[in-house]
Protein backbone atom coordinates (compact mmCIF):
# COMPACT_ATOMS: atom_id res chain seq x y z
CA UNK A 1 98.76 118.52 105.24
CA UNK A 2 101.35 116.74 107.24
CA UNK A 3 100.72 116.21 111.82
CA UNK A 4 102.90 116.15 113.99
CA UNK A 5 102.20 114.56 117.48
CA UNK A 6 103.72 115.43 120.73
CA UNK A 7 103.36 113.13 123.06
CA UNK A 8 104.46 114.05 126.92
CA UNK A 9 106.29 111.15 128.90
CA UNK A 10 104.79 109.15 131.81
CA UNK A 11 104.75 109.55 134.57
CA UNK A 12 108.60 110.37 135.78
CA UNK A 13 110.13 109.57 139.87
CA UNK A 14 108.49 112.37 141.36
CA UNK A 15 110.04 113.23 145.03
CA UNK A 16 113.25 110.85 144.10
CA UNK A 17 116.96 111.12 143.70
CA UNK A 18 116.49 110.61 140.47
CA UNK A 19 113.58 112.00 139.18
CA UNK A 20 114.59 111.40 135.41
CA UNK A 21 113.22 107.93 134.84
CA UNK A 22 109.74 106.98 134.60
CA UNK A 23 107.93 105.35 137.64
CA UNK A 24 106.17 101.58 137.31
CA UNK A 25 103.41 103.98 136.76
CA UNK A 26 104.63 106.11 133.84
CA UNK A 27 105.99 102.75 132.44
CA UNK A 28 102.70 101.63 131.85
CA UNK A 29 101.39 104.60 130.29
CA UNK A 30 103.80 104.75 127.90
CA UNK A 31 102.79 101.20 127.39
CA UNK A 32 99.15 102.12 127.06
CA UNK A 33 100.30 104.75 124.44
CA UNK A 34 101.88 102.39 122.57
CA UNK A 35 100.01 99.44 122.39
CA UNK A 36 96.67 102.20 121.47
CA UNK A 37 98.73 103.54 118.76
CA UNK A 38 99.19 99.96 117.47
CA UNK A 39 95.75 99.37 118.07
CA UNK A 40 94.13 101.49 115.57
CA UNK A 41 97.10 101.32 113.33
CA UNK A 42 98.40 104.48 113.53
CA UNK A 43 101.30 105.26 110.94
CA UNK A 44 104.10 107.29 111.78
CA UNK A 45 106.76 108.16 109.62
CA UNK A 46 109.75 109.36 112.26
CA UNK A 47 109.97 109.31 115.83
CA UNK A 48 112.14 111.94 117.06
CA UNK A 49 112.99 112.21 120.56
CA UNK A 50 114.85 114.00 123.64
CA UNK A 51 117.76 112.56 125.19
CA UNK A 52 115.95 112.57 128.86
CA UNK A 53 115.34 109.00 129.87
CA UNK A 54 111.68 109.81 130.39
CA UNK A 55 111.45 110.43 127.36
CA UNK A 56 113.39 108.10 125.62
CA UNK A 57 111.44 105.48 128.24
CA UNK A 58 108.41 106.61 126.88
CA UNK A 59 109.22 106.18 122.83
CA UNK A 60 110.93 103.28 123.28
CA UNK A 61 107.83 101.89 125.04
CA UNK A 62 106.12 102.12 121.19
CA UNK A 63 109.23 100.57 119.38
CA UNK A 64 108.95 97.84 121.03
CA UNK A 65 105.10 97.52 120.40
CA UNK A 66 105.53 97.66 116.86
CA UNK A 67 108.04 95.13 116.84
CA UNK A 68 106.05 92.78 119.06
CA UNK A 69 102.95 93.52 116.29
CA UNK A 70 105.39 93.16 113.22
CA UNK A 71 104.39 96.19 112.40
CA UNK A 72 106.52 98.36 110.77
CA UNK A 73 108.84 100.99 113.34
CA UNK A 74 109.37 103.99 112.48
CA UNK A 75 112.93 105.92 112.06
CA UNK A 76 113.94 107.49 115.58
CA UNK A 77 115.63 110.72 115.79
CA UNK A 78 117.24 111.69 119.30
CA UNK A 79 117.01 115.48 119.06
CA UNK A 80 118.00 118.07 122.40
CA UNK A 81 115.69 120.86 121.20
CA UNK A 82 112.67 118.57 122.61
CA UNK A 83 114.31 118.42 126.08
CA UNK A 84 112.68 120.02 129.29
CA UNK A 85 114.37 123.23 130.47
CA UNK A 86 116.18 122.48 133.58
CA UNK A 87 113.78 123.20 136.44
CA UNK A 88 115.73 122.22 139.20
CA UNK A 89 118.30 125.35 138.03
CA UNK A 90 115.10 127.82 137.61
CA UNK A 91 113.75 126.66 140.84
CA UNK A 92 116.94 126.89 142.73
CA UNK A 93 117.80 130.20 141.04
CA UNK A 94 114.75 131.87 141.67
CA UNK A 95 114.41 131.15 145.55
CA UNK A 96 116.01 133.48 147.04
CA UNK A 97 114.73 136.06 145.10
CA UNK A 98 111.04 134.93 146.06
CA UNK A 99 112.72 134.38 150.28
CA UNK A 100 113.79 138.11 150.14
CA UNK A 101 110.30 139.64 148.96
CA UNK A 102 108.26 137.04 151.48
CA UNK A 103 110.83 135.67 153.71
CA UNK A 104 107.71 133.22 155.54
CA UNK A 105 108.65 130.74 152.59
CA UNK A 106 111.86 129.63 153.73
CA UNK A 107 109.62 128.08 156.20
CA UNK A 108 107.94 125.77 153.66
CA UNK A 109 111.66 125.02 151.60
CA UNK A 110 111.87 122.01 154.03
CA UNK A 111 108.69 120.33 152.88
CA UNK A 112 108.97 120.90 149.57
CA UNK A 113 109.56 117.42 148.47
CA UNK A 114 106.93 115.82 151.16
CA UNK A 115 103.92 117.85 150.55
CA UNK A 116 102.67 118.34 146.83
CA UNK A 117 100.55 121.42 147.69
CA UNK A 118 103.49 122.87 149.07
CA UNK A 119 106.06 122.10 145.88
CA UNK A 120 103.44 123.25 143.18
CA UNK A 121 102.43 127.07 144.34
CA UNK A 122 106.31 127.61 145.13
CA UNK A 123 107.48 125.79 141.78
CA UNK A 124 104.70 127.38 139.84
CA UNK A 125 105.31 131.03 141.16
CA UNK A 126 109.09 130.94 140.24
CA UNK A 127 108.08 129.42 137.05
CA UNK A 128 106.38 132.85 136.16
CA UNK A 129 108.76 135.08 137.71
CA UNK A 130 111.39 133.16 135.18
CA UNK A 131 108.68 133.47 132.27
CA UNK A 132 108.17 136.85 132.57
CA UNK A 133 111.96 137.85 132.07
CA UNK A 134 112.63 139.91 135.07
CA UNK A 135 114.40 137.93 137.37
CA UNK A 136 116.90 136.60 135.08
CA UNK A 137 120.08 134.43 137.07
CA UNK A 138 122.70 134.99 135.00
CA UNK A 139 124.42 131.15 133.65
CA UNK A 140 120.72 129.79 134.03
CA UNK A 141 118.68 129.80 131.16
CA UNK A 142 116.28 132.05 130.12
CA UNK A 143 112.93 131.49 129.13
CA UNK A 144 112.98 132.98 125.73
CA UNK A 145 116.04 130.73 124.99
CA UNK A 146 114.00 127.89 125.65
CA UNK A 147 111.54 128.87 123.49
CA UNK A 148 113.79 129.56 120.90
CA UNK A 149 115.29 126.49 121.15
CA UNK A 150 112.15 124.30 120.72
CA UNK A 151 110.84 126.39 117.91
CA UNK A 152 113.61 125.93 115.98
CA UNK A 153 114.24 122.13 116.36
CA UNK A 154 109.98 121.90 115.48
CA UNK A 155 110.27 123.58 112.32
CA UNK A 156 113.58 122.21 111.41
CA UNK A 157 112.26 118.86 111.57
CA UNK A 158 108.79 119.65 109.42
CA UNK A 159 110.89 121.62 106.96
CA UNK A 160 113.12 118.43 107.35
CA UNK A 161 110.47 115.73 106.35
CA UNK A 162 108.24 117.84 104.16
CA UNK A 163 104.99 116.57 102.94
CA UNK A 164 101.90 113.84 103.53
CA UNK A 165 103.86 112.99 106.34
CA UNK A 166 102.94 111.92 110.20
CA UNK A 167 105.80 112.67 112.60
CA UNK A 168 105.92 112.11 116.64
CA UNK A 169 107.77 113.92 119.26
CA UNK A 170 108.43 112.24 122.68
CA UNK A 171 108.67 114.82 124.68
CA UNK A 172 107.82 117.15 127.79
CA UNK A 173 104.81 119.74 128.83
CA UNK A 174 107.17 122.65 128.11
CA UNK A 175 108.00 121.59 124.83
CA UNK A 176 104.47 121.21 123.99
CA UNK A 177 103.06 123.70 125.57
CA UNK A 178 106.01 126.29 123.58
CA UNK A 179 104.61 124.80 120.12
CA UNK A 180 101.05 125.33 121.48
CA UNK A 181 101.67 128.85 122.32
CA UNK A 182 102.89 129.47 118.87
CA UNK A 183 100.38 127.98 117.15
CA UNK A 184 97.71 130.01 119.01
CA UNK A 185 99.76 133.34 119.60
CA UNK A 186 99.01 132.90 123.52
CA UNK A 187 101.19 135.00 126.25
CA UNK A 188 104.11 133.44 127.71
CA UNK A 189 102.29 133.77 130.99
CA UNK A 190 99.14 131.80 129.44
CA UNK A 191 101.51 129.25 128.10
CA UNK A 192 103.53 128.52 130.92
CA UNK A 193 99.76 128.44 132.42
CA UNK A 194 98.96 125.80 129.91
CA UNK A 195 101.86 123.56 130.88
CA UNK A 196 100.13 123.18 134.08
CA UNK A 197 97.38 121.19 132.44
CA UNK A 198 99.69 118.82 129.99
CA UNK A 199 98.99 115.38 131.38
CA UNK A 200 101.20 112.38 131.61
CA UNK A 201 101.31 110.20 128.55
CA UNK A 202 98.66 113.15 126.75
CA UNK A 203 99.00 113.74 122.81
CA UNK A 204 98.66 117.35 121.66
CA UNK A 205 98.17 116.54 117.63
CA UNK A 206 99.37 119.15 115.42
CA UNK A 207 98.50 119.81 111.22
CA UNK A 208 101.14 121.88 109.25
CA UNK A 209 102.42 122.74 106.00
CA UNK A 210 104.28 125.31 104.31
CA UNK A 211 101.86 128.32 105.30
CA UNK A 212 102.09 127.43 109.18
CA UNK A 213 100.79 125.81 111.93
CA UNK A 214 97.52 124.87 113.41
CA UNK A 215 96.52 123.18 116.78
CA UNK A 216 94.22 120.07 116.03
CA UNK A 217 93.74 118.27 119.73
CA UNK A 218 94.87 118.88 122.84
CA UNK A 219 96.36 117.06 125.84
CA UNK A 220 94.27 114.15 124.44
CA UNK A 221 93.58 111.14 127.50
CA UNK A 222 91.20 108.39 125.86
CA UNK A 223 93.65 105.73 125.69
CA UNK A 224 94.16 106.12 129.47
CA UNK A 225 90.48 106.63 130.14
CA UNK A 226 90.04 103.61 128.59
CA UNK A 227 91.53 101.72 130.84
CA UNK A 228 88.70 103.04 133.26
CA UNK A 229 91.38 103.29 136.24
CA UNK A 230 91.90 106.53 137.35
CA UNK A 231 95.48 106.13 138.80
CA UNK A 232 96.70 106.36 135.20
CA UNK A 233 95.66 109.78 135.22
CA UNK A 234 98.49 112.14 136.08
CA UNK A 235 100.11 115.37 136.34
CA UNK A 236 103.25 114.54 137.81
């Protein structure tokens, strides 16, 4: 059988302008990542990648490991279907929606940015009023056009590479999460659930071949535990 590994970004700027680059924290995750994967020798065929920079920040973090090692680096394949859905537009979209049924939460709008607490039960409860389909904004996407979009680029690029081959995707939690769901037959609810738990710098390790696809780890951790510090340990 063939594996594919998806591998969610470090840490990204959390509560700045610019939220799409990693922080000196996610850099050295990905860094971890890398220099673990060199470690132990792991072999992988093709890199592919989305075109967000905390992702890209995060794979390029393992080129340049293998070059430093003289090992050999894989082929990397910038590919859009591994991209995040846009959660700013879901968020923003799905506000006043939530304002209108309990109108105490445009009380909490101005902290949402300064308080954690406050960001993730707001952020997560328009999450699953966008993943269940009934709020829909028109010009904002839908969930099950996400989904559709990252199941098609992961089986076009296993139908792609075919066999005995080990590919890695640099990616996000809802990515992952989207190829977990299918490979379990979860809910949309349970898998937006799921992305909850996806940590920073985490490998979710995949086995397929032409009959389907099965889970084989999940939001894996050793190669930050092993650094024994537990600020490398991160959900957002």
């Amino acid at each position: 059988m063939s594996e594919l590994y998806m591998v969610r970004h470090g840490q990204a700027s959390f509560g700045e302008k610019n939220y799409d680059r990693l922080s000196p924290l996610g850099v050295i995750q990905a860094e971890i990542i890398a220099n673990h994967w060199v470690r132990i020798g792991r072999k992988i065929d093709v890199v592919y990648v989305g075109s967000m920079k905390r992702q890209t920040g995060t794979a390029d973090a393992l080129m340049s490991a293998c070059r430093d090692s003289r090992m050999s680096v894989p082929e990397i394949i910038p590919d859009e279907s591994f991209d995040e859905y846009d959660s700013a537009s879901v968020f923003e979209a799905q506000i006043p929606g939530m304002v209108e049924e309990d109108p105490s939460i445009s009380e909490k709008l101005p902290d949402i940015f300064s308080n954690k607490r406050v960001f993730q039960l707001l952020f997560q409860d328009a999450m699953n009023r966008w993943v269940s389909g009934d709020y829909n904004v028109p010009g904002v996407v839908t969930w099950n056009g996400f989904k559709d979009r990252v199941l098609s680029g992961a089986c076009r690029i296993m139908q792609a590479q075919g066999a005995k081959k080990t590919l890695a995707v640099f990616t996000s939690g809802g990515p992952i999460s989207v190829v977990v769901q299918e490979s379990l037959g979860l809910t949309d609810k349970s898998a937006m659930a799921l992305s909850w738990q996806i940590m920073n710098a985490s490998i979710t390790r995949f086995k397929y071949n032409t009959k389907g696809l099965a889970l084989a780890g999940f939001n894996d951790i050793m190669h930050l535990e092993m650094e024994n510090d537990p600020r490398l340990l991160t959900y957002r």
